[in-house]
Protein backbone atom coordinates (compact mmCIF):
# COMPACT_ATOMS: atom_id res chain seq x y z
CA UNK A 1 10.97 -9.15 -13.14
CA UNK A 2 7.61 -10.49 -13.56
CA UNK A 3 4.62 -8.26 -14.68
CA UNK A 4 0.89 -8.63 -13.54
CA UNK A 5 -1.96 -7.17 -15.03
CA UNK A 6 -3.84 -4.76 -12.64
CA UNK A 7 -7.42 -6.33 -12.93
CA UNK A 8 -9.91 -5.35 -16.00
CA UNK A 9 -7.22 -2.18 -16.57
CA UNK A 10 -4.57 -2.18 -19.52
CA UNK A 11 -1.79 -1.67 -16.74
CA UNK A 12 0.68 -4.10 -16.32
CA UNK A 13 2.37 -3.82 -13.08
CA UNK A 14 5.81 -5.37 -11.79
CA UNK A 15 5.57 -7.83 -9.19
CA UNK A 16 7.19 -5.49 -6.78
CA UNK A 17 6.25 -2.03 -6.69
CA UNK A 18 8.09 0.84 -4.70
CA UNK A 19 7.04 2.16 -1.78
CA UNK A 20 8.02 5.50 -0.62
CA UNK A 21 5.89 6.89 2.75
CA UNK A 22 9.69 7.50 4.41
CA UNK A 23 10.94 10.07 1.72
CA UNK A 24 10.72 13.41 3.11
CA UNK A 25 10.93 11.83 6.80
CA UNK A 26 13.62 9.28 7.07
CA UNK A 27 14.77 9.49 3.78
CA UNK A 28 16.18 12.50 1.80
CA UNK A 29 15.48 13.75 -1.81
CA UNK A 30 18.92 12.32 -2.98
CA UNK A 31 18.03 8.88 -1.46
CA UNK A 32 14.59 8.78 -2.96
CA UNK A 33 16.46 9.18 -6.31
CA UNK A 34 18.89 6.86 -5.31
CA UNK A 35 16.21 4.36 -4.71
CA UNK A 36 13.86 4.71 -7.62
CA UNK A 37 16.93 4.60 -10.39
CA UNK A 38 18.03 0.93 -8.63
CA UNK A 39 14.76 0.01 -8.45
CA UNK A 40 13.86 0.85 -12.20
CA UNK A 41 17.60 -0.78 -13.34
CA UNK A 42 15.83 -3.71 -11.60
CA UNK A 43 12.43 -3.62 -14.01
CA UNK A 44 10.27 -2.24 -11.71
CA UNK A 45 7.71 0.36 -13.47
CA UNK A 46 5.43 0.41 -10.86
CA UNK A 47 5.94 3.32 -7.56
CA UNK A 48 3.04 4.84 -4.77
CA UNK A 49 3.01 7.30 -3.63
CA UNK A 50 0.03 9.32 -1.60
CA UNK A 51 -0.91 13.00 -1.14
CA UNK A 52 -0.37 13.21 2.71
CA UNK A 53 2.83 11.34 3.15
CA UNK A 54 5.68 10.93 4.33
CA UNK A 55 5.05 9.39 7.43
CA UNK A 56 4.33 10.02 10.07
CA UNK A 57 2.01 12.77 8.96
CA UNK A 58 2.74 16.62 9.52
CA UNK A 59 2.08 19.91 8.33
CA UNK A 60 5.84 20.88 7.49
CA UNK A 61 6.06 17.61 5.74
CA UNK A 62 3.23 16.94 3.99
CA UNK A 63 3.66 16.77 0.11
CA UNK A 64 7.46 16.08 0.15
CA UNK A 65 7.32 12.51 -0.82
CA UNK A 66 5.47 13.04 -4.10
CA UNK A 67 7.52 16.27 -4.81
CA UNK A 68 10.97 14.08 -4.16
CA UNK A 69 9.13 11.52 -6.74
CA UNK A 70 8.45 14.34 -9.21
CA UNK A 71 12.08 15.56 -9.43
CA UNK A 72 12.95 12.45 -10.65
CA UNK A 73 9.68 11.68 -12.75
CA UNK A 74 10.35 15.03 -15.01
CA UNK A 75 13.73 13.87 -16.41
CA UNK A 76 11.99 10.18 -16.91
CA UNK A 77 10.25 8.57 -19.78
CA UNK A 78 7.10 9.29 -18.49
CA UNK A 79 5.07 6.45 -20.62
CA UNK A 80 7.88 4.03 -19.29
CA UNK A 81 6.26 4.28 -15.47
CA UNK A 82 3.36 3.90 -13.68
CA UNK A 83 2.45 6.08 -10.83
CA UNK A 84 -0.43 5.34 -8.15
CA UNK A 85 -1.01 8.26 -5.33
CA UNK A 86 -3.79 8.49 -2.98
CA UNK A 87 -6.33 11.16 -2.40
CA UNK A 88 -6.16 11.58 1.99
CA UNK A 89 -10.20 11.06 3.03
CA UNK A 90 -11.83 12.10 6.17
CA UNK A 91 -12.01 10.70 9.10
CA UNK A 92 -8.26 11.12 10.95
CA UNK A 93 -7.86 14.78 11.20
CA UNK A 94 -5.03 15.98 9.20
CA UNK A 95 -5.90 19.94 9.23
CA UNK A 96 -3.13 20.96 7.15
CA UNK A 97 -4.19 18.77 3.74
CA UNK A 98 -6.46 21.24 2.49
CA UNK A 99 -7.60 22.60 5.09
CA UNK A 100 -9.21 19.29 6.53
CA UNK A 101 -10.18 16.50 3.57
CA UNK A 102 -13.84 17.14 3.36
CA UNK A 103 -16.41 14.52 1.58
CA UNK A 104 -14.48 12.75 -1.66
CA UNK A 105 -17.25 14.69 -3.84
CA UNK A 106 -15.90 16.26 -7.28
CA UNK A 107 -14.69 19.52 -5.45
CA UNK A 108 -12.28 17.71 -3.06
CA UNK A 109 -10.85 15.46 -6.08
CA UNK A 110 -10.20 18.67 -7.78
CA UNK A 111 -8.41 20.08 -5.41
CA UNK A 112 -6.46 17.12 -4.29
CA UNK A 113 -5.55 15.51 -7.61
CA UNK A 114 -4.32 19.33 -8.74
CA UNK A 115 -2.19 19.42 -6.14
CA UNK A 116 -0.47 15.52 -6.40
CA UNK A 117 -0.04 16.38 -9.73
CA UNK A 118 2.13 19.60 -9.62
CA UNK A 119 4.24 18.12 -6.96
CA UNK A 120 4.52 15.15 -9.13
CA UNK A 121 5.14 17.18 -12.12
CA UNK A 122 3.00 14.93 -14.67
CA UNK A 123 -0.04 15.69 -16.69
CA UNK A 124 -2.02 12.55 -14.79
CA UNK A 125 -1.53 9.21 -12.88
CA UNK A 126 -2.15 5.77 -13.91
CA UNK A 127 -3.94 5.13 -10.69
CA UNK A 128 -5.16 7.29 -8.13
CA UNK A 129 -6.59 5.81 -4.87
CA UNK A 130 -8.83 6.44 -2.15
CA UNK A 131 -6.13 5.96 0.68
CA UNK A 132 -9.19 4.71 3.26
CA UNK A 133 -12.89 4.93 3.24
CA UNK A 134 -14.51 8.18 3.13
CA UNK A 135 -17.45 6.58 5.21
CA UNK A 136 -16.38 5.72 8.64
CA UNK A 137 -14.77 2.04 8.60
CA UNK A 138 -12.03 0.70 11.49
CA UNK A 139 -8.78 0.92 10.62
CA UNK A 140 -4.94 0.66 11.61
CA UNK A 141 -5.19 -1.93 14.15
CA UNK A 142 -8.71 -1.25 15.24
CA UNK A 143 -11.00 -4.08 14.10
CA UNK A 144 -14.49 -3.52 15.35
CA UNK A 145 -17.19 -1.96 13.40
CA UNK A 146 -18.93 0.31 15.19
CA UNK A 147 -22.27 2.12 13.66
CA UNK A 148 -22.01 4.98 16.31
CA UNK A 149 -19.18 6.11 14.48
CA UNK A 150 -20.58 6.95 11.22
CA UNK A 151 -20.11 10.24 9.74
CA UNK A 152 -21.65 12.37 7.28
CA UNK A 153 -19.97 11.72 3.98
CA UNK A 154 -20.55 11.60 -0.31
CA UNK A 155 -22.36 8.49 -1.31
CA UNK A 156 -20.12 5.94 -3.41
CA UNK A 157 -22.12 6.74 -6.42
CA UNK A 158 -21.34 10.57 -5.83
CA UNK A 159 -17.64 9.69 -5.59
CA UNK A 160 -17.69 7.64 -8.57
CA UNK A 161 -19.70 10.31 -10.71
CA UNK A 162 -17.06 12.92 -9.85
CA UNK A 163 -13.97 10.52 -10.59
CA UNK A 164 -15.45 9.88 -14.05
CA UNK A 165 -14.81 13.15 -15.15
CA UNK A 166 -11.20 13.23 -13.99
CA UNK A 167 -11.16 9.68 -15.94
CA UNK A 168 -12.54 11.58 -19.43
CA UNK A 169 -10.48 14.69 -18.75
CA UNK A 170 -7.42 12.14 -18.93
CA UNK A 171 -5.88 13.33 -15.63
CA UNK A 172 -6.33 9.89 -13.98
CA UNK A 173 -6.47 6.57 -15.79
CA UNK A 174 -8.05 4.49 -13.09
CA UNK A 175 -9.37 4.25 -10.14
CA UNK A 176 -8.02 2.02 -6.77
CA UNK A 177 -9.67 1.66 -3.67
CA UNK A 178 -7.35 1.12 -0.37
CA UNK A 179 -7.67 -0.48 3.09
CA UNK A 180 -11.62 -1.24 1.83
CA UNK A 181 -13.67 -3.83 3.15
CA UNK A 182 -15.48 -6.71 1.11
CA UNK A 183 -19.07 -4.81 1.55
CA UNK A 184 -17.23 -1.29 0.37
CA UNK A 185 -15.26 -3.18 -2.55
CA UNK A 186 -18.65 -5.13 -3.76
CA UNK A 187 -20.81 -1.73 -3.78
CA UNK A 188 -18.28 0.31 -5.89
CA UNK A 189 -18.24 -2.70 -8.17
CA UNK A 190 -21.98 -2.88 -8.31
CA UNK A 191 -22.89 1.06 -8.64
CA UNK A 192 -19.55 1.19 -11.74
CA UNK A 193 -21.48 -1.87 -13.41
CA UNK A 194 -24.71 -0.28 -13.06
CA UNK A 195 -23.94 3.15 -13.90
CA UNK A 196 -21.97 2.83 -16.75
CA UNK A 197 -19.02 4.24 -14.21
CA UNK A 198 -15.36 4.00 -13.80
CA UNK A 199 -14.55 0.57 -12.76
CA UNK A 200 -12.01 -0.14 -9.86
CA UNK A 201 -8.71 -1.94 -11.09
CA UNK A 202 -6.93 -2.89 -7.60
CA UNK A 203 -7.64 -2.48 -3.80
CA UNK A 204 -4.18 -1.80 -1.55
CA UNK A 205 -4.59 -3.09 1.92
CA UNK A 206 -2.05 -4.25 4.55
CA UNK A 207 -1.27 -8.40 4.18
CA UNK A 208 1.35 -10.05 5.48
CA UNK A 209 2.36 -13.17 7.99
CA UNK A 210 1.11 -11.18 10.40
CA UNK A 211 -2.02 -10.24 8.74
CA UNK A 212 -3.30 -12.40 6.52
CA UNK A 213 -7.01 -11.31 7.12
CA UNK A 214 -7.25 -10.41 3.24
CA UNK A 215 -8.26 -13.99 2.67
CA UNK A 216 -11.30 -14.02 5.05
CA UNK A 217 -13.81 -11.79 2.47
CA UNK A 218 -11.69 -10.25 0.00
CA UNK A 219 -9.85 -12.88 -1.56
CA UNK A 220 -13.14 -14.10 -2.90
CA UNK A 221 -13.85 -10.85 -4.08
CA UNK A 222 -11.00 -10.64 -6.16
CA UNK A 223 -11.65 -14.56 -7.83
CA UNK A 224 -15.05 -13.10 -8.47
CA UNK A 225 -14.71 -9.51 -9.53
CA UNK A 226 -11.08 -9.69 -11.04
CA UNK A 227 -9.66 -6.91 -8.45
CA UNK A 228 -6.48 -7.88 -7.69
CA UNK A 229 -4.62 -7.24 -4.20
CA UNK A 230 -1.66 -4.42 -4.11
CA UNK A 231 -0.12 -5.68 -0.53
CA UNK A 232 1.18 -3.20 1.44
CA UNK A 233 3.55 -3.73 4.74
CA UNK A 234 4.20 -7.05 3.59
CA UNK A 235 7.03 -6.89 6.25
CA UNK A 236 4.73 -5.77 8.97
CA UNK A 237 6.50 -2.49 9.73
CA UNK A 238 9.77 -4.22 9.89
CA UNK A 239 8.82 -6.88 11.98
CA UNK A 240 9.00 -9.56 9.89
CA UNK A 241 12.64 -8.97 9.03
CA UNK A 242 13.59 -10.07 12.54
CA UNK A 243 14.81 -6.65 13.32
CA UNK A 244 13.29 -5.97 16.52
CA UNK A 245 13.13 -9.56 18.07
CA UNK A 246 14.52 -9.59 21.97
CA UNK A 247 13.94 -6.21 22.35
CA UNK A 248 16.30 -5.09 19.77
CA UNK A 249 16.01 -1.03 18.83
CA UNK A 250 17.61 -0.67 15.74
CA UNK A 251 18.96 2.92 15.55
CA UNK A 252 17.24 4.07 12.49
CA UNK A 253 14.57 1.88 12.66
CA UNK A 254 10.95 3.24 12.15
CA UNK A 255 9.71 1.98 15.06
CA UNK A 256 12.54 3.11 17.13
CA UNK A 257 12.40 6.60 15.85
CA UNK A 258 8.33 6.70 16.33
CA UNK A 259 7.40 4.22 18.67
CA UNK A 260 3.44 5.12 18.37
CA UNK A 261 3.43 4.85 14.86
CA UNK A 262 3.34 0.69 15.07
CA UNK A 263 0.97 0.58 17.62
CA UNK A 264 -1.17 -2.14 15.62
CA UNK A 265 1.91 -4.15 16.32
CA UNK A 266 2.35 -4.01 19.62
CA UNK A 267 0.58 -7.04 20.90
CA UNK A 268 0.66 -10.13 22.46
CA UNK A 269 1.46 -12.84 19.81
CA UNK A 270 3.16 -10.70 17.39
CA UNK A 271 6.75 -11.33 18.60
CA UNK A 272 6.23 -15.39 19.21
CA UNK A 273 4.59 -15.50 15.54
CA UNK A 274 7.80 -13.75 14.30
CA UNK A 275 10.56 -15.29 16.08
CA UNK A 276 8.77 -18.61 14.50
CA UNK A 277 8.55 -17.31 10.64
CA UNK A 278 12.37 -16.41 11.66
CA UNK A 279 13.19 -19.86 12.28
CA UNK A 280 12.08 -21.26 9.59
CA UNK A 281 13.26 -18.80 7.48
CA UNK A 282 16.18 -20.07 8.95
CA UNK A 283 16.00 -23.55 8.28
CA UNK A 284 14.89 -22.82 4.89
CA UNK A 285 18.19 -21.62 4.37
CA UNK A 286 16.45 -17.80 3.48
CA UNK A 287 16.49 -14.67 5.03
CA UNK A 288 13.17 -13.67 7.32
CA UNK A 289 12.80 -10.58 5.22
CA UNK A 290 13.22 -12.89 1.72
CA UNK A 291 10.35 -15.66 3.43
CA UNK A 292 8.17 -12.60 4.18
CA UNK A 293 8.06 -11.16 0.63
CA UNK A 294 8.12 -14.22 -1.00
CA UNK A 295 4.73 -15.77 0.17
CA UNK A 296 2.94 -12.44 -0.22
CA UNK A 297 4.49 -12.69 -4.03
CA UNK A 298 3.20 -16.33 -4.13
CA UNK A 299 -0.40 -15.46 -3.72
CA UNK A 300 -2.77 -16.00 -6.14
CA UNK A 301 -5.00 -12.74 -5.66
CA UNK A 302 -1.32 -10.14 -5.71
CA UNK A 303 -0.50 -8.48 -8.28
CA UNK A 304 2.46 -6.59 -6.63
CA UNK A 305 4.15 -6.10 -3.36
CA UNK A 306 4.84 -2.83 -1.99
CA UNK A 307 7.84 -2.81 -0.64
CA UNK A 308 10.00 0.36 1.10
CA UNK A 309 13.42 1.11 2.51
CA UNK A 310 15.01 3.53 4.47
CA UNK A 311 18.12 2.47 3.35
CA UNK A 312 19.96 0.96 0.10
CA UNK A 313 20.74 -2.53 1.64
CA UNK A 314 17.60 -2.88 2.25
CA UNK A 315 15.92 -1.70 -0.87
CA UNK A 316 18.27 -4.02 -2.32
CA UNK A 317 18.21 -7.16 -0.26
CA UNK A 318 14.24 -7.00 -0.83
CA UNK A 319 14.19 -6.39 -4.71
CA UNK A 320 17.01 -8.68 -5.17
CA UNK A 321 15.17 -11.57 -3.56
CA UNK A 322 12.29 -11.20 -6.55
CA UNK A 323 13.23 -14.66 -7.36
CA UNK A 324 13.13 -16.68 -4.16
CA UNK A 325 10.25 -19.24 -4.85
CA UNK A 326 8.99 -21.05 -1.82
CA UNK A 327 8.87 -25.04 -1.43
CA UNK A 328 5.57 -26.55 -0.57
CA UNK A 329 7.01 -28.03 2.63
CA UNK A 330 7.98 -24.09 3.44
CA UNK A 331 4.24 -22.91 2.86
CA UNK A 332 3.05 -26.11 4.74
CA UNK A 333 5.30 -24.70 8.28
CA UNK A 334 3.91 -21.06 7.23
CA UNK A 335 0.40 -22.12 7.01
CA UNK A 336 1.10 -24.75 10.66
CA UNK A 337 2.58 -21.10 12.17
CA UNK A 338 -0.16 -19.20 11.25
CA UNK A 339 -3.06 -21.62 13.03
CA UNK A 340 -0.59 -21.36 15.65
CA UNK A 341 -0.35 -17.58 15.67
CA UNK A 342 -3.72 -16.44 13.64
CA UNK A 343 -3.32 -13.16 12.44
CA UNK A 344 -1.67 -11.29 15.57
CA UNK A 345 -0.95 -8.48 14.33
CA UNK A 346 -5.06 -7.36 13.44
């Protein structure tokens, strides 16, 4: 396994890092543990986890994933691991996390961070996360900004003044942003620097085949500010496994189970663009699923791919192709699919 280090932090993260939104949904306490012991056999030190999952998000589920993770964590080596969760903001309802996530101000971060931590039954996390904006930015398949939408919310140097003291108080060693945009990114960077406050180590956003729209502003970003890319969906939901092409409903399948849930999926050139990466998976003698993760591992600005599993074949098929290594002629016919197929999936 190959180790990254996360930015301007002293964390060095594996390549791949575990993803867990299905445990406490699709996946049971007994497969969660199941999962995280291959995936630490494997060398991976690195899991996320977030506050509101699993997913899809509900009240009677809420919580379960990082409780399911904190089973396991209390019988582990705890200095041995590194744990990212996500403090839910505002913006997308969710009543039942504390009542409705308010502004990210130092109340809020109390209240959320207390909680991830019992469930996850440590004294602190080596990275905790905004999961989105607390300001109003589009998200999850929408794409357009639009001002009307703003919303009342704490400014960035507010947040950043109340995550210090969680920083000092040792209950959080640094600080990530997730699904940010190049503007957001840049103005935490600037206020830290300026402030003499907590500096941000990664940004977690979606990139894949089918969205590769991490390049466009952030990319730079990251050359520039050293704040290296955590990708998640790297298999677009599934997609980019080949699971679903010709209208094929795999039984247990995410999207079969909760068709709404990959709605940023469903359009037009999504399918063509993966029945294409399939192919040449194909002729590349690989399997779509081992293409897929192995050009988000080959990018420059990653420092680890989040990948998840509903089941062990899976888990394993997607760890265990850590060393695939793709041919320049194979990134040449990604890059000729992709101005074919730009981005479909955003």
């Amino acid at each position: 396994m190959k180790y990254n280090k996360l930015g301007s932090s002293d964390l060095s993260v594996s390549e791949i890092c575990l993803g867990t939104m299905t445990w406490g949904e699709q996946n049971s306490e007994n497969d969660a543990h199941r999962q995280l012991d291959y995936a630490v056999s494997r060398g991976i030190n690195f899991i996320d986890v977030a506050e509101m999952y699993p997913v899809p998000p509900k009240a009677e589920t809420q919580g379960r994933t990082e409780a399911y993770l904190g089973s396991w964590l209390k019988k582990q080596t705890r200095d041995k691991l590194l744990v990212a969760t996500k403090i839910t903001a505002q913006g997308r309802g969710f009543g039942w996390v504390r009542g409705g996530p308010g502004p990210i101000g130092r109340k809020t971060i109390q209240e959320a961070l207390d909680g991830s931590l019992k469930r996850l039954q440590t004294d602190y996390v080596d990275l905790y996360q905004i999961h989105w904006p607390d300001r109003y930015l589009p998200l999850f398949g929408n794409t357009f900004y639009d001002p009307k939408q703003e919303r009342a919310t704490a400014s960035i140097e507010e947040q950043l003044e109340a995550f210090a003291g969680f920083v000092k108080a040792g209950k959080v060693r640094y600080l990530g942003l997730s699904n940010e945009s190049p503007w957001g990114m840049l103005e935490f960077m600037r206020i830290a620097r300026d402030k003499g406050l907590p500096m941000v180590a990664s940004i977690q956003n979606a990139y894949s085949l089918l969205n590769r729209s991490f390049e466009m502003g952030l990319s730079e970003v990251t050359r520039r500010e050293g704040v290296p890319l955590l990708a998640y969906s790297p298999l677009g939901f599934g997609h980019l496994s080949a699971k679903y092409l010709n209208g094929v409903k795999p039984a247990r399948a995410r999207l079969t189970k909760y068709p709404p849930f990959g709605q940023r999926y469903d359009k037009p050139n999504v399918m063509p663009a993966v029945a294409a990466y399939a192919e040449l998976a194909r002729t590349a003698r690989l399997s779509a699923a081992s293409l897929a993760l192995a050009f988000v591992r080959s990018r420059w600005f990653c420092a680890s791919t989040i990948i998840g599993a509903t089941t062990m074949e899976q888990l394993k098929e997607d760890i265990d192709g850590e060393g695939v290594t793709l041919q320049e002629g194979v990134l040449a016919e990604i890059d000729a699919i992709h101005l074919r197929y730009p981005n479909p999936a955003i």
